[in-house]
C-alpha atoms as a PDB file:
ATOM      1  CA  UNK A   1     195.801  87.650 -13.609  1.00  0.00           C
ATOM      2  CA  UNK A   2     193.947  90.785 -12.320  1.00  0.00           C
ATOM      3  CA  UNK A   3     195.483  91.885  -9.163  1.00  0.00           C
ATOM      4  CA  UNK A   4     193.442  94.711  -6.669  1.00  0.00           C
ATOM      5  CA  UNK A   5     195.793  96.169  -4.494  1.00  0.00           C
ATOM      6  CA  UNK A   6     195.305  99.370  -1.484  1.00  0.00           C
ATOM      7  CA  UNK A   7     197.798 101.872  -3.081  1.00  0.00           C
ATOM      8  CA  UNK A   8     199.253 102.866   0.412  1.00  0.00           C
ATOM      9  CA  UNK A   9     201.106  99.626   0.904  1.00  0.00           C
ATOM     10  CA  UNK A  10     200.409  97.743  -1.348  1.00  0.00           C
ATOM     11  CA  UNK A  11     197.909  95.265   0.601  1.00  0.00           C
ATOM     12  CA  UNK A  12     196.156  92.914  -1.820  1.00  0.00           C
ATOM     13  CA  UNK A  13     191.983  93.167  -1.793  1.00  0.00           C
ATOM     14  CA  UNK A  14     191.000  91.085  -4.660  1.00  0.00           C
ATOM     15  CA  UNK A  15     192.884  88.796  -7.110  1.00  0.00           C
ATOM     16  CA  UNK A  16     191.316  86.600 -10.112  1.00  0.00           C
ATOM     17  CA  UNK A  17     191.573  85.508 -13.624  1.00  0.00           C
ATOM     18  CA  UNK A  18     188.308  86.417 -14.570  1.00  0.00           C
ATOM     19  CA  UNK A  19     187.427  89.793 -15.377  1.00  0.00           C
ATOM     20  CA  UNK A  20     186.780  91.592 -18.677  1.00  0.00           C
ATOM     21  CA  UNK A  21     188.527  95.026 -20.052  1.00  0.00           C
ATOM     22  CA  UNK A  22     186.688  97.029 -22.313  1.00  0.00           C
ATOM     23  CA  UNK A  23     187.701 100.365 -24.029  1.00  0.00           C
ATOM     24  CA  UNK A  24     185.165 102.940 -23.626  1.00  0.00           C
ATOM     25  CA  UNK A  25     186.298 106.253 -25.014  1.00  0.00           C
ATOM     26  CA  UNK A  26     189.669 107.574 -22.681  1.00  0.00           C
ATOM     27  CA  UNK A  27     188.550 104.771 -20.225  1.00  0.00           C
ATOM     28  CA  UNK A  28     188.476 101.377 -19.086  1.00  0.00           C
ATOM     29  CA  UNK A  29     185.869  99.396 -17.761  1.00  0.00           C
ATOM     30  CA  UNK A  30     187.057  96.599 -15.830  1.00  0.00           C
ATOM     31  CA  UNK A  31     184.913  93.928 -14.648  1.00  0.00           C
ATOM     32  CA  UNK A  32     185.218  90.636 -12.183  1.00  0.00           C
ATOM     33  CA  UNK A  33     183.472  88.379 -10.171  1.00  0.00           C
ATOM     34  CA  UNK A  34     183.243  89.216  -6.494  1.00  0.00           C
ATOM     35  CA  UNK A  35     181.374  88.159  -3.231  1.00  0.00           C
ATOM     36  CA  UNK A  36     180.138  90.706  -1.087  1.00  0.00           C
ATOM     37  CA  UNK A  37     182.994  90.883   1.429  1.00  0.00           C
ATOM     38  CA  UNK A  38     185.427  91.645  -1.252  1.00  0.00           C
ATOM     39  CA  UNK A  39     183.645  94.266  -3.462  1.00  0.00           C
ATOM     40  CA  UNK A  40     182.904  95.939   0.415  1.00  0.00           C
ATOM     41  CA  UNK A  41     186.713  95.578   1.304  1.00  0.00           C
ATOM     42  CA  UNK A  42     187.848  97.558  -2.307  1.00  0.00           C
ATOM     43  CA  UNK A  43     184.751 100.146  -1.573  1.00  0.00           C
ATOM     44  CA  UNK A  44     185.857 101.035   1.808  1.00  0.00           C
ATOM     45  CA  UNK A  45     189.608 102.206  -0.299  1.00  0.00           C
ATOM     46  CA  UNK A  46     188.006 103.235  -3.377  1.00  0.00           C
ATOM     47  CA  UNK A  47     190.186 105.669  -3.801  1.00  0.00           C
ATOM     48  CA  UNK A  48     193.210 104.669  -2.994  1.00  0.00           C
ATOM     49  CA  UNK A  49     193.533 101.600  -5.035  1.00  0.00           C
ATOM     50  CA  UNK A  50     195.808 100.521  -8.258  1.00  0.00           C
ATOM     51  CA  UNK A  51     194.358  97.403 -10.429  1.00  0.00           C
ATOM     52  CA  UNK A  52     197.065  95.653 -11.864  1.00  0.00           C
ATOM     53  CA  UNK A  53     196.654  93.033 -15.077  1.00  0.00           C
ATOM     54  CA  UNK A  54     199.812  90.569 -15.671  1.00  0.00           C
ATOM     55  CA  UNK A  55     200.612  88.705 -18.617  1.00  0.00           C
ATOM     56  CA  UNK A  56     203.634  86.663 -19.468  1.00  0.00           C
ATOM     57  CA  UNK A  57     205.418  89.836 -21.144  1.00  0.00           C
ATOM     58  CA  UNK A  58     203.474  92.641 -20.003  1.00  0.00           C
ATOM     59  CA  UNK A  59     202.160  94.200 -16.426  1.00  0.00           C
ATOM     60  CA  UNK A  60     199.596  97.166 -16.697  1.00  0.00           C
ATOM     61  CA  UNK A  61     198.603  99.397 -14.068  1.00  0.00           C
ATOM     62  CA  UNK A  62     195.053 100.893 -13.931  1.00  0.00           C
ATOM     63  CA  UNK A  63     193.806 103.285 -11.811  1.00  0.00           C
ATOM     64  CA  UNK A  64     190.405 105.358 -11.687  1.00  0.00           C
ATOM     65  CA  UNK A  65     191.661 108.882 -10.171  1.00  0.00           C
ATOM     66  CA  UNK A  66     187.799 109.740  -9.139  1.00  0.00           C
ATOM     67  CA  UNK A  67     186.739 106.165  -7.655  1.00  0.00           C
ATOM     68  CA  UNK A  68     184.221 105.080 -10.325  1.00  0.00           C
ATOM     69  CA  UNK A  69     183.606 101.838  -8.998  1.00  0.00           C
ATOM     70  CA  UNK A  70     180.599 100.450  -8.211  1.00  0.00           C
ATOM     71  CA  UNK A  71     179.040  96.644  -7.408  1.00  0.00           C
ATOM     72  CA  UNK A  72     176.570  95.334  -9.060  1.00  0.00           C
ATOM     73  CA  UNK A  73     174.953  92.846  -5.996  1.00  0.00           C
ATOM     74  CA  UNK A  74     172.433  90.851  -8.590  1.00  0.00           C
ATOM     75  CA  UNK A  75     175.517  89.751 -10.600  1.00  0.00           C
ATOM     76  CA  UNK A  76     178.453  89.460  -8.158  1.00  0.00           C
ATOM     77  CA  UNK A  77     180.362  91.993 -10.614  1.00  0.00           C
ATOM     78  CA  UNK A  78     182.772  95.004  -9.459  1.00  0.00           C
ATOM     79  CA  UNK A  79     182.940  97.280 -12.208  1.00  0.00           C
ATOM     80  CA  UNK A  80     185.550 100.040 -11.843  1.00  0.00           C
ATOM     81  CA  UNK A  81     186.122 102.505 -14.813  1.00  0.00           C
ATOM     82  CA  UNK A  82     189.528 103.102 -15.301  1.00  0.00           C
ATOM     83  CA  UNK A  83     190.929 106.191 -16.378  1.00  0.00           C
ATOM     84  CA  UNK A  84     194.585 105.839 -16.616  1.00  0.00           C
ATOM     85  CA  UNK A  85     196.726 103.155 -18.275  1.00  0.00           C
ATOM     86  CA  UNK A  86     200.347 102.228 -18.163  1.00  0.00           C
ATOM     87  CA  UNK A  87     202.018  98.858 -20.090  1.00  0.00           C
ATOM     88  CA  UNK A  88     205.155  98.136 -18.936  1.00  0.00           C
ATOM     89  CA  UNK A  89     207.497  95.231 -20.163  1.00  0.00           C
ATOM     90  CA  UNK A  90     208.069  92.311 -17.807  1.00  0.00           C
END
């Protein structure tokens, strides 16, 4: 599960499990489904946000420390490039 949270409390924007991660370079592009009202909600705190990805034995925190995150309106897709990573052990 993909988890977009405001990084000053912690308030959830966005949650699925759809999205796509791909390596490009030092980054992360992360991609997911949205409607309109969400992708606007995570714009408005683009940068103050930490994406979070859980599996059954792993948690790992994203973050983009310059706000590269756009949506794409034709598709639906937010598409935030990561550039920090951290795995930790659940």
């Amino acid at each position: 599960m993909l988890m977009i949270r405001h990084s000053i409390g912690s308030r959830l924007l966005c949650q699925s499990e759809t999205y796509t991660i791909e390596e490009k370079g030092d980054h992360w592009q992360i991609s997911l489904p949205v409607d309109e009202e969400t992708a606007a909600k995570v714009l408005d705190f683009q940068d103050e946000i930490n994406i979070f990805v859980t599996k059954e034995k792993e948690k790992t925190w994203f973050y983009s420390s310059d706000a590269q995150i756009k949506f794409l309106r034709k598709e639906n897709q937010l598409v935030i490039l990561a550039d920090h990573k951290t795995v930790y052990p659940v």
